[in-house]
C-alpha atoms as a PDB file:
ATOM      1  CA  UNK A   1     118.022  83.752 110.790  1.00  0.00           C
ATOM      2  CA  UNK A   2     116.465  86.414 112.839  1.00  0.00           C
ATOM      3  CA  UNK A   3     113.258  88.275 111.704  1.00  0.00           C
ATOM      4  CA  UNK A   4     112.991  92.150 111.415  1.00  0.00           C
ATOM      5  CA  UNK A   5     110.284  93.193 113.401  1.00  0.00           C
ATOM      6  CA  UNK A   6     109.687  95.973 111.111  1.00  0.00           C
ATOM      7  CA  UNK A   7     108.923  93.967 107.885  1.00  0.00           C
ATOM      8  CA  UNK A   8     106.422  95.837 105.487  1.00  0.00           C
ATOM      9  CA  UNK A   9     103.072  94.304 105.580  1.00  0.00           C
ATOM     10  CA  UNK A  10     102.171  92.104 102.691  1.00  0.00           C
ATOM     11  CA  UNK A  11      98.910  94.079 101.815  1.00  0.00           C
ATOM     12  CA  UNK A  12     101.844  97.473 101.360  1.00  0.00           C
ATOM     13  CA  UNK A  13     103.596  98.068  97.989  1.00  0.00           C
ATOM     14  CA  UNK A  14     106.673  97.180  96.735  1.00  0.00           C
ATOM     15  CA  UNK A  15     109.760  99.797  97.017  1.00  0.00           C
ATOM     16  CA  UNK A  16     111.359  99.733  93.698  1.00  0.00           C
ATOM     17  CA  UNK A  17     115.032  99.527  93.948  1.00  0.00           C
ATOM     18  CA  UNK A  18     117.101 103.061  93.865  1.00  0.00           C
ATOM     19  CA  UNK A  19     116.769 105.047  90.661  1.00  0.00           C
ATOM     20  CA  UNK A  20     114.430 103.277  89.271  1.00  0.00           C
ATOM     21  CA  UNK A  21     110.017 104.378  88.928  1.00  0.00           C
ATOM     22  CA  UNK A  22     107.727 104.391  92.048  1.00  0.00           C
ATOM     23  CA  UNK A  23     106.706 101.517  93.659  1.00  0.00           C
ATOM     24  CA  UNK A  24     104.217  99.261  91.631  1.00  0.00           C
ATOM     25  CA  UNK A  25     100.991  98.740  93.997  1.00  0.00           C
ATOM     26  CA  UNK A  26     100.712  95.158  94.974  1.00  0.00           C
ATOM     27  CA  UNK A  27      97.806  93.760  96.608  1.00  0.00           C
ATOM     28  CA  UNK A  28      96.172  96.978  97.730  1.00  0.00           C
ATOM     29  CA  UNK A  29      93.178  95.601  99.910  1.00  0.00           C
ATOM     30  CA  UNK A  30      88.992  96.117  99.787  1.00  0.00           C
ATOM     31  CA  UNK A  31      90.243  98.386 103.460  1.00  0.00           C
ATOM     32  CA  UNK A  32      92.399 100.586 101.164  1.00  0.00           C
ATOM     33  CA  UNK A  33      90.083 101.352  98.028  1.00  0.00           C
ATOM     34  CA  UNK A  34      87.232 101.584 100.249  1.00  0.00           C
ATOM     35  CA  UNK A  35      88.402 104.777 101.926  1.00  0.00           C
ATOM     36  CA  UNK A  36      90.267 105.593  99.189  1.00  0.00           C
ATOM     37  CA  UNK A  37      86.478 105.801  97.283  1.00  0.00           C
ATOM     38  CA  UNK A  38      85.112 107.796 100.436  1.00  0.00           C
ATOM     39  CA  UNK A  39      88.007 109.776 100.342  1.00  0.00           C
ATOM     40  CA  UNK A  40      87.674 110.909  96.571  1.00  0.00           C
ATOM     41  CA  UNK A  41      83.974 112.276  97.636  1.00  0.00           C
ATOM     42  CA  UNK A  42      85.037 113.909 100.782  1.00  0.00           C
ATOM     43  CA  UNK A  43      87.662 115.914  98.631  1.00  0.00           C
ATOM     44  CA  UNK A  44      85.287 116.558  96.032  1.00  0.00           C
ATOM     45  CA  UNK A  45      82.736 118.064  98.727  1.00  0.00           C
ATOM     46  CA  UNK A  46      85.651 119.751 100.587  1.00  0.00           C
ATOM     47  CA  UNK A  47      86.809 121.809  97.465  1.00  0.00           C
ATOM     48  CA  UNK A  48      83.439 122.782  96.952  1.00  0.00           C
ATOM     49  CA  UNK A  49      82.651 124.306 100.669  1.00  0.00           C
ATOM     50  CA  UNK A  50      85.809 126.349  99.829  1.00  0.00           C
ATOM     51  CA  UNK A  51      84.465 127.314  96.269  1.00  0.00           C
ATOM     52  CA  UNK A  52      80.893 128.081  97.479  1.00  0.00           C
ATOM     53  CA  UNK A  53      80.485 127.990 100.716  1.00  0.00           C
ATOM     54  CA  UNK A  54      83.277 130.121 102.254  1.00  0.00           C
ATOM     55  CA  UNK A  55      83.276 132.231  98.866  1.00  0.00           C
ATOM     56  CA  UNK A  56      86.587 131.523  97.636  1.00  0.00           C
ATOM     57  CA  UNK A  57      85.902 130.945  94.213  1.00  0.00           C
ATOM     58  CA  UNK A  58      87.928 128.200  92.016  1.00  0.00           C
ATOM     59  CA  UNK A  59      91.699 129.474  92.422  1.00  0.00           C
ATOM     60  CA  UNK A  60      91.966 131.967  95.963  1.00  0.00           C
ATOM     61  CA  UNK A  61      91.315 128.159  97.775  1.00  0.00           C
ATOM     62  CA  UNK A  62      94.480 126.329  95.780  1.00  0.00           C
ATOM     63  CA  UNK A  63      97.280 127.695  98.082  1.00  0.00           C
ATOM     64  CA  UNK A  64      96.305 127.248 101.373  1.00  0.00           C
ATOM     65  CA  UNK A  65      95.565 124.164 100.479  1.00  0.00           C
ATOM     66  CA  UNK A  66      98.877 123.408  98.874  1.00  0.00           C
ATOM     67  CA  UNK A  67     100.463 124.796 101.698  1.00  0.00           C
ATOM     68  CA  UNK A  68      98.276 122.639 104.201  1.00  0.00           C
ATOM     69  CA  UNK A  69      98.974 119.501 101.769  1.00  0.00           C
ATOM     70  CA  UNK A  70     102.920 120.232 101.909  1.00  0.00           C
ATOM     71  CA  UNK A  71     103.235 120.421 105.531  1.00  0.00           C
ATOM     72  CA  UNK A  72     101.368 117.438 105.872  1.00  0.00           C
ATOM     73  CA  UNK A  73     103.297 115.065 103.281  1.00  0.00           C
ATOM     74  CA  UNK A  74     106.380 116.331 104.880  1.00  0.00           C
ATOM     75  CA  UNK A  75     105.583 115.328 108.372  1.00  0.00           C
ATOM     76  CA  UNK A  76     104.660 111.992 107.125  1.00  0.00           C
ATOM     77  CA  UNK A  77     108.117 111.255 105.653  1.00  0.00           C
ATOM     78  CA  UNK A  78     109.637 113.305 108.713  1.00  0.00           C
ATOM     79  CA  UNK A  79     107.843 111.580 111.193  1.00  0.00           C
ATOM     80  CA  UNK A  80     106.734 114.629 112.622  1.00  0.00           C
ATOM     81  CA  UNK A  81     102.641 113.123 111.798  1.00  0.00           C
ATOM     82  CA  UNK A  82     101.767 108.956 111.960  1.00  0.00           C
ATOM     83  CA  UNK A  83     102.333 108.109 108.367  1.00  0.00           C
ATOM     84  CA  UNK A  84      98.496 106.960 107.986  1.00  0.00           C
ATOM     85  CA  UNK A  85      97.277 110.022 108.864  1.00  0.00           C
ATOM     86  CA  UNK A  86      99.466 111.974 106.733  1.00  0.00           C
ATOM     87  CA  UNK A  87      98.386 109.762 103.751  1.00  0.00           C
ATOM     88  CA  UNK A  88      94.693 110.524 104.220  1.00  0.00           C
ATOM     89  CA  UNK A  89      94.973 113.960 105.203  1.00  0.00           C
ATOM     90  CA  UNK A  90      96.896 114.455 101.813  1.00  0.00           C
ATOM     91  CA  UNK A  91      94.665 112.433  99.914  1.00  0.00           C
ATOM     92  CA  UNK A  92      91.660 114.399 100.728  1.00  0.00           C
ATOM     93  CA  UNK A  93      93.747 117.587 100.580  1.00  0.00           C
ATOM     94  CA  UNK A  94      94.911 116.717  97.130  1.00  0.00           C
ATOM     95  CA  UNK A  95      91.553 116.021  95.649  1.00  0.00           C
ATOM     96  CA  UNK A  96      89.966 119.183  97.055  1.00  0.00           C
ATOM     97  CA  UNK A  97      92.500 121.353  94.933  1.00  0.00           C
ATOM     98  CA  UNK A  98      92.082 119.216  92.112  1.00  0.00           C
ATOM     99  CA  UNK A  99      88.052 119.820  92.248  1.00  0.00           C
ATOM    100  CA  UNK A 100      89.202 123.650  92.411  1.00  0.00           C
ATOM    101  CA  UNK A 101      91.625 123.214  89.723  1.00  0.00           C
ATOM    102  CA  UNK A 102      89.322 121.125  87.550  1.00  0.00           C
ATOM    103  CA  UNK A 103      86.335 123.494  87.652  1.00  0.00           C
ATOM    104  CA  UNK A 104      88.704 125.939  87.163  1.00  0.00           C
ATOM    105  CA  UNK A 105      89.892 125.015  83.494  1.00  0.00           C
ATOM    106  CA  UNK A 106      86.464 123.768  82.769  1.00  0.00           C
ATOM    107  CA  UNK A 107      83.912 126.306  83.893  1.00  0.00           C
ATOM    108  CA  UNK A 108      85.690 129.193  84.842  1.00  0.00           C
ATOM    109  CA  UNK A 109      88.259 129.436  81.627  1.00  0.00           C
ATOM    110  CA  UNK A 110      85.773 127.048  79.243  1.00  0.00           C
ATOM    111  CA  UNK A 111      88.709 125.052  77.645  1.00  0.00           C
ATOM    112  CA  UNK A 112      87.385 122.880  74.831  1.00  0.00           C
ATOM    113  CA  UNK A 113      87.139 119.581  76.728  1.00  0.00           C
ATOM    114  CA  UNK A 114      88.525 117.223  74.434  1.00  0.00           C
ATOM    115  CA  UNK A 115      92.167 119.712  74.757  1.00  0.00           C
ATOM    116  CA  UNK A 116      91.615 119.440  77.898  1.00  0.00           C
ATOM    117  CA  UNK A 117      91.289 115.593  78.696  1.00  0.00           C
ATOM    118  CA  UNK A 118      93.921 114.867  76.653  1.00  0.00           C
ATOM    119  CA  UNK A 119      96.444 116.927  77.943  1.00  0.00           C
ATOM    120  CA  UNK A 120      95.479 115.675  81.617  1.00  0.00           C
ATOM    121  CA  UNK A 121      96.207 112.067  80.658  1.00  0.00           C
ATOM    122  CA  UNK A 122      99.395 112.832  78.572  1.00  0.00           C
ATOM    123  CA  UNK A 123     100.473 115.210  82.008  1.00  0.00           C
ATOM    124  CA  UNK A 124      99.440 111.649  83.798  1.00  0.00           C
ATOM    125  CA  UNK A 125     101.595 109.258  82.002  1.00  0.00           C
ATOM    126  CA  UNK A 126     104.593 111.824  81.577  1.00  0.00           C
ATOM    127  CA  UNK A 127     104.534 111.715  85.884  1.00  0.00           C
ATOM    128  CA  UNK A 128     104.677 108.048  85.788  1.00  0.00           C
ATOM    129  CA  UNK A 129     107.775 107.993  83.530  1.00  0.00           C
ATOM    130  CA  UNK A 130     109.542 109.960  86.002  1.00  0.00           C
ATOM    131  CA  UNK A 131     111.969 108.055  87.789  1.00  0.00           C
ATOM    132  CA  UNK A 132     112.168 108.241  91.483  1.00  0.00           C
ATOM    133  CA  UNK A 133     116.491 110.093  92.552  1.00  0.00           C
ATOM    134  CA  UNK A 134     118.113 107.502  94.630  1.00  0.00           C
ATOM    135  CA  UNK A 135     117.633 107.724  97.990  1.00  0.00           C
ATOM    136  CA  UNK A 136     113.878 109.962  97.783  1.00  0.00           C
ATOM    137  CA  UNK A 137     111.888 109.888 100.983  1.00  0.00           C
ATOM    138  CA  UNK A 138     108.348 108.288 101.510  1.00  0.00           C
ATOM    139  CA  UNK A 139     108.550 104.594 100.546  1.00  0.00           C
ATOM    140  CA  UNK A 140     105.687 102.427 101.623  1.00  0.00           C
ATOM    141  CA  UNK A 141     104.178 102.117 104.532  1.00  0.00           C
ATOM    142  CA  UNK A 142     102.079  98.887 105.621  1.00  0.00           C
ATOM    143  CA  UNK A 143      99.022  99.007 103.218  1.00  0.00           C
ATOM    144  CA  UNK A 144      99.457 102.428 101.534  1.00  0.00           C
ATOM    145  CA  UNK A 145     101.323 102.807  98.306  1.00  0.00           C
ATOM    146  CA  UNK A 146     105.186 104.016  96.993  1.00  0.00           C
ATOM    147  CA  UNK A 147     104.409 107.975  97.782  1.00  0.00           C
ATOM    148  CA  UNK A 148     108.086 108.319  96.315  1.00  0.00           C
ATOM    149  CA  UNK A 149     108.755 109.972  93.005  1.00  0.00           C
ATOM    150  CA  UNK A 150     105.684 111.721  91.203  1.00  0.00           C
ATOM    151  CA  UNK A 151     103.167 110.372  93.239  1.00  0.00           C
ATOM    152  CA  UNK A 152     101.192 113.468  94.269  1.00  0.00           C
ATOM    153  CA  UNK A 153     101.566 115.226  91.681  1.00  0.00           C
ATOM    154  CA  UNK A 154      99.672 112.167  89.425  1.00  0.00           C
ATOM    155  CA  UNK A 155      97.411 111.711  92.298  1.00  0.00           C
ATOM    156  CA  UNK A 156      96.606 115.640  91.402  1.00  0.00           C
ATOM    157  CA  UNK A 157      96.014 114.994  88.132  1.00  0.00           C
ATOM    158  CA  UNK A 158      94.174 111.727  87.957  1.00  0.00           C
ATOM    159  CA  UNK A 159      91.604 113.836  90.794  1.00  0.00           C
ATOM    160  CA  UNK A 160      91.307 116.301  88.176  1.00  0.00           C
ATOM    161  CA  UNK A 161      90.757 114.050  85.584  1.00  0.00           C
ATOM    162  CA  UNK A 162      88.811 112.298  87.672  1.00  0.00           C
ATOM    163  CA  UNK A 163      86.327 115.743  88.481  1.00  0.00           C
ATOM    164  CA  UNK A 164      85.936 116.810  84.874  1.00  0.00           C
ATOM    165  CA  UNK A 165      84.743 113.257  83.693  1.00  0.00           C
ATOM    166  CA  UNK A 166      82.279 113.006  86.846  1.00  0.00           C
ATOM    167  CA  UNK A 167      80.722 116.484  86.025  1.00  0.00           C
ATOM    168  CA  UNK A 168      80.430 115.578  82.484  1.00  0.00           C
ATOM    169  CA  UNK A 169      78.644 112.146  83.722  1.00  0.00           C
ATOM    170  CA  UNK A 170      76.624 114.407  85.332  1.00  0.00           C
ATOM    171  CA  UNK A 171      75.345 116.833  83.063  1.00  0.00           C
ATOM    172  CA  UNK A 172      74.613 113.946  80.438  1.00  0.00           C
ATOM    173  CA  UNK A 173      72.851 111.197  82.657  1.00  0.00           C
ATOM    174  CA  UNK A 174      71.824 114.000  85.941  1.00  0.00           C
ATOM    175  CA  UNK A 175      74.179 113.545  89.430  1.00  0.00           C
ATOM    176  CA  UNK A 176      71.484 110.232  90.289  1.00  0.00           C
ATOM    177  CA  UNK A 177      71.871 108.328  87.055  1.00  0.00           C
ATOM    178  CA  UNK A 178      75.575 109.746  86.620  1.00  0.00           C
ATOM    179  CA  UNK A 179      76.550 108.392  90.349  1.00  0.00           C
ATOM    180  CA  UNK A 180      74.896 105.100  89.923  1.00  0.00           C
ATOM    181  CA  UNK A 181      76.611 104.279  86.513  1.00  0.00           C
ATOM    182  CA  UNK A 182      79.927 105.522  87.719  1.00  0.00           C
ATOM    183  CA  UNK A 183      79.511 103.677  91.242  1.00  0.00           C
ATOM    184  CA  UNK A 184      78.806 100.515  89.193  1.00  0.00           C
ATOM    185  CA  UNK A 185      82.065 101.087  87.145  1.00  0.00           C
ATOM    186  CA  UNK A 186      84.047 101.879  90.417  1.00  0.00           C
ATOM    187  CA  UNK A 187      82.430  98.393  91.863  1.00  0.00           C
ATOM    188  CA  UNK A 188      83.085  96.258  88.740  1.00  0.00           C
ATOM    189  CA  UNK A 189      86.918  97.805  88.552  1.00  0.00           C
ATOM    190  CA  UNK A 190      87.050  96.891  92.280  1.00  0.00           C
ATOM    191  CA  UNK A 191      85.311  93.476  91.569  1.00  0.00           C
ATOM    192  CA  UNK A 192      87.984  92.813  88.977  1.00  0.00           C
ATOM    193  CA  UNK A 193      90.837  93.982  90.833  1.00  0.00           C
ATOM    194  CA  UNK A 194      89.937  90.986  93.589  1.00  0.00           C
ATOM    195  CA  UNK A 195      89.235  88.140  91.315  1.00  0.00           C
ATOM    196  CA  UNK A 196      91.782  89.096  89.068  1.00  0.00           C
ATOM    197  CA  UNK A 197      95.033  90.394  90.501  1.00  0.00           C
ATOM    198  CA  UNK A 198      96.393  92.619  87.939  1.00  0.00           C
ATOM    199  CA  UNK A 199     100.019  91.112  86.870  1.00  0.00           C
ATOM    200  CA  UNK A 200     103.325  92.540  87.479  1.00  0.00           C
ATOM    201  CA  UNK A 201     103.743  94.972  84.897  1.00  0.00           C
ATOM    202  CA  UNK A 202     100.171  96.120  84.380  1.00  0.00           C
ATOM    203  CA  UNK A 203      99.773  96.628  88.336  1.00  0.00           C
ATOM    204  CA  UNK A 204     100.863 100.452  87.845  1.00  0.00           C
ATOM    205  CA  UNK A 205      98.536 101.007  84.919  1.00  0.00           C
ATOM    206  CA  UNK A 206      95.901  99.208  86.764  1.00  0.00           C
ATOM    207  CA  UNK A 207      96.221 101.047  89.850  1.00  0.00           C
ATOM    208  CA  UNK A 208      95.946 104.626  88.629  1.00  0.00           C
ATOM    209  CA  UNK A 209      92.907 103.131  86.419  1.00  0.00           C
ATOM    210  CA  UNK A 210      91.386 102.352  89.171  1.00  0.00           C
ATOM    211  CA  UNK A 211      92.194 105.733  91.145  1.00  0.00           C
ATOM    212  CA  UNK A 212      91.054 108.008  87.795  1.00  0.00           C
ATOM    213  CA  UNK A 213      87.519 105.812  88.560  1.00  0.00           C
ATOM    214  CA  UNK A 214      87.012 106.099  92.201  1.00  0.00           C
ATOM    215  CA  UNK A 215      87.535 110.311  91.631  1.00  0.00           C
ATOM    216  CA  UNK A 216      85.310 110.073  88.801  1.00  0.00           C
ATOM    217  CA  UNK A 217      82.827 108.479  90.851  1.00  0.00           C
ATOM    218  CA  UNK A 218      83.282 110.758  93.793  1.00  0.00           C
ATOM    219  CA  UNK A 219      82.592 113.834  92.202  1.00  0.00           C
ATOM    220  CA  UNK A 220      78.865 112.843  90.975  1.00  0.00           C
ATOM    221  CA  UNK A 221      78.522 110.733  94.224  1.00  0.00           C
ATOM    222  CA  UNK A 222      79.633 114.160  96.036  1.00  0.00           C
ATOM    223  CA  UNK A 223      77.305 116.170  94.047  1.00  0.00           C
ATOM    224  CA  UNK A 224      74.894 113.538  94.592  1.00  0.00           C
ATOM    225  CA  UNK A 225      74.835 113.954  98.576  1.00  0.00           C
ATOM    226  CA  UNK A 226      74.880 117.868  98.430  1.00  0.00           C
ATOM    227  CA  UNK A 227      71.475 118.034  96.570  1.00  0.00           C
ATOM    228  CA  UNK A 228      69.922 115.413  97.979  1.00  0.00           C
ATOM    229  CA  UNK A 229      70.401 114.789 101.408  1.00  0.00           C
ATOM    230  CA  UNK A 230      69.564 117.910 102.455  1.00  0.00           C
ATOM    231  CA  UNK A 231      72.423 118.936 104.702  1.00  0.00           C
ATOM    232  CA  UNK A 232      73.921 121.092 102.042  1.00  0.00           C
ATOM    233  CA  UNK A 233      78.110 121.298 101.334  1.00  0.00           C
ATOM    234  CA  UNK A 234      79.267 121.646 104.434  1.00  0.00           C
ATOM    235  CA  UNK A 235      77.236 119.444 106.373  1.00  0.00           C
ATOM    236  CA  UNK A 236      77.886 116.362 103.606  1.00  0.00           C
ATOM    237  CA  UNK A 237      81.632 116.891 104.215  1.00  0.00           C
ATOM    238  CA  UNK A 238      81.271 116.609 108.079  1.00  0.00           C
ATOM    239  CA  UNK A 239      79.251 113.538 107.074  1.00  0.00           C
ATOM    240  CA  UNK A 240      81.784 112.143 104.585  1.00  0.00           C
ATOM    241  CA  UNK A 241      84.730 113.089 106.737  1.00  0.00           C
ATOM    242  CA  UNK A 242      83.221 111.235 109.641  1.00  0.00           C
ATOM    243  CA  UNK A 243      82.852 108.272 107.341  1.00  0.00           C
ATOM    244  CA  UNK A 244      86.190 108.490 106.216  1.00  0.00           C
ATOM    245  CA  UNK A 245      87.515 108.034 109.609  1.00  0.00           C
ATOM    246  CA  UNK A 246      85.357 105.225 110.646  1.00  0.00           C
ATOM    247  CA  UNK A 247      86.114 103.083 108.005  1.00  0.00           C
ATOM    248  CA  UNK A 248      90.362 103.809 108.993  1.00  0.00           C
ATOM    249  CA  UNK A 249      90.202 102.979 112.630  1.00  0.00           C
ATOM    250  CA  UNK A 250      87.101 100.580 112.838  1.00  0.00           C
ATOM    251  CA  UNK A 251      88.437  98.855 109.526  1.00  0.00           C
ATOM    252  CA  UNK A 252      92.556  97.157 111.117  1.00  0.00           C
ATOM    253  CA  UNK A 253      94.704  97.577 108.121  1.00  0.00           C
ATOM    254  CA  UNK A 254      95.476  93.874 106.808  1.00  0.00           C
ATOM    255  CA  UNK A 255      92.277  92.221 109.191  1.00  0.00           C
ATOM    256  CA  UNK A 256      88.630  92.484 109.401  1.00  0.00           C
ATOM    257  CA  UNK A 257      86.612  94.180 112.246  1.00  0.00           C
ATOM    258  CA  UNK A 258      87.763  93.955 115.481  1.00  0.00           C
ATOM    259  CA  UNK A 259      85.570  92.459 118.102  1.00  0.00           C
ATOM    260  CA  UNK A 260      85.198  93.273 121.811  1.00  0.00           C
ATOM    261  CA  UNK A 261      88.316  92.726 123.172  1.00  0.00           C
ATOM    262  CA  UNK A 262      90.266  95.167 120.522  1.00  0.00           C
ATOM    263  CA  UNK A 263      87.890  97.649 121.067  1.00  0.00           C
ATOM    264  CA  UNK A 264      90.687  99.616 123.090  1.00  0.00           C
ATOM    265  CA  UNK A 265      93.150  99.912 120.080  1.00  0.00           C
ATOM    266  CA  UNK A 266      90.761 101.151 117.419  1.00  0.00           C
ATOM    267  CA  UNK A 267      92.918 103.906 117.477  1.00  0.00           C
ATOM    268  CA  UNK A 268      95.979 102.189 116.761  1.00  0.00           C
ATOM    269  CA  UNK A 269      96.040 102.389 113.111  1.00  0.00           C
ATOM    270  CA  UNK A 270      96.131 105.829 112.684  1.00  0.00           C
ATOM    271  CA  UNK A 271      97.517 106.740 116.440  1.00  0.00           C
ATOM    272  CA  UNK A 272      99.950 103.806 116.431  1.00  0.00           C
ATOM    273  CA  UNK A 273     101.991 105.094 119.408  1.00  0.00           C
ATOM    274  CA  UNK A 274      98.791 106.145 121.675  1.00  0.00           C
ATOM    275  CA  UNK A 275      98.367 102.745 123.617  1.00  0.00           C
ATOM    276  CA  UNK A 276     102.162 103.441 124.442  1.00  0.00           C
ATOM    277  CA  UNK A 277     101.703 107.379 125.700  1.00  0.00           C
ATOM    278  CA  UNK A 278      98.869 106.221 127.654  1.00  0.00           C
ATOM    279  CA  UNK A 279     100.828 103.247 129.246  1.00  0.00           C
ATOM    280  CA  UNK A 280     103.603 105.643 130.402  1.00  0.00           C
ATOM    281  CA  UNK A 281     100.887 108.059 131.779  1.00  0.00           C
ATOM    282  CA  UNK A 282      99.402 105.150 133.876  1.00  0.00           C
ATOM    283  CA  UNK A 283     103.219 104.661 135.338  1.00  0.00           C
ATOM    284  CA  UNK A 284     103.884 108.117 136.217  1.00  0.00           C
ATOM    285  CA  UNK A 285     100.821 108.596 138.408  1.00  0.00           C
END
């Protein structure tokens, strides 16, 4: 029987059939959660240059942003952007609003906390009981999760979840005791995750655990960096950003580093078609 060259890679998700929930994460890999963890404190940083440093306050930052994070999501699924990018882009996108949003409800309008948490995680579980309509765009690519359905919209609220536990980490234990506590939670959830594969039915519930952790993290480890490294907001995004990318094209989705001889196609995981463009230039001339 002959093979489809376009089979999803095993470390990818599993599509759910039509009508039914997103996709439940499968085996996710250490390449995934590690930028997904740089990720959540690039975001985190990001929203806070907009807040601060260009003077946009906690809401006047929100709708570009949206706007930016739409256009981006839809040329993923249009194919109009390489699907990796697109994912990352929106992640980081995503998580800068939901710093904005977050510091928003919690410092700006001073909602009682508790109210607050618990509608967040109610708002959380009622987006993963929506069911994906038959036939929805942005099923899983190779080693990225079921975007289908709710997805951003929980990936929204788990970052602000995610930003209003950090800061309250922070003010209890201070940004260095709050980002080593919360980094060792992120690593022992991560630790867990490999020894133990979550089963079938708890993958889900395991996977947004472990997202809601990594932004908690990232918003004390974000903090963190901005007071003590002493290159401010801005230049601790560049940094993180940087970091970000480094770990997507150095670290081949599904392998380890390359060595000498792929050195040429780092850019193929996010640029898949660039090796291609730049074999048709060669012809031409």
């Amino acid at each position: 029987m002959p093979t489809n060259p376009t089979v999803v890679d095993p470390s990818a998700t599993i599509a759910p059939p039509a009508g039914t929930d997103a996709g439940r994460p499968a085996a996710l890999g250490p390449r995934y959660w590690t930028a997904l963890s740089v990720a959540s404190v690039f975001g985190a940083t990001l929203g806070d240059v907009l807040s601060h440093d260009l003077h946009l306050g906690h809401w006047r930052g929100v709708p570009p942003l949206l706007l930016l994070c739409w256009l981006v999501v839809r040329g993923g699924r249009r194919g109009w952007l390489n699907r990796t990018l697109a994912y990352w882009s929106a992640v980081a996108l995503v998580r800068a609003m939901a710093t904005n949003v977050a510091d928003l409800a919690n410092h700006d309008a001073h909602l009682p906390q508790p109210a607050l948490l618990a509608g967040l995680v109610a708002a959380i579980l009622a987006g993963l009981a929506r069911p994906t309509r038959p036939g929805a765009a942005g099923g899983p690519a190779p080693g990225l999760p079921d975007t289908r359905g709710s997805y951003w919209v929980v990936l929204f609220l788990a970052g602000t979840l995610g930003t209003v536990l950090g800061d309250d980490g922070s003010d209890r234990l201070g940004v260095g005791g709050a980002s080593a506590a919360l980094g060792a939670i992120l690593g022992g959830a991560l630790l867990l995750r490999w020894l133990l594969p979550p089963a079938p039915k708890a993958a889900k519930a395991g996977y947004w655990a472990t997202v809601v952790t990594a932004r908690t993290a990232g918003t004390s480890v974000g903090d963190l960096l901005a007071d003590r490294s002493g290159l401010g907001l801005a230049g601790s995004a560049a940094l993180e950003g940087v970091l970000l990318v480094i770990v997507l094209v150095v670290w081949k989705a599904g392998g380890s580093a390359p060595g000498p001889r792929q050195r040429r196609g780092l850019w193929k995981p996010l640029f898949p078609n660039s090796t291609a463009t730049n074999e048709v230039s060669a012809n031409r001339q």
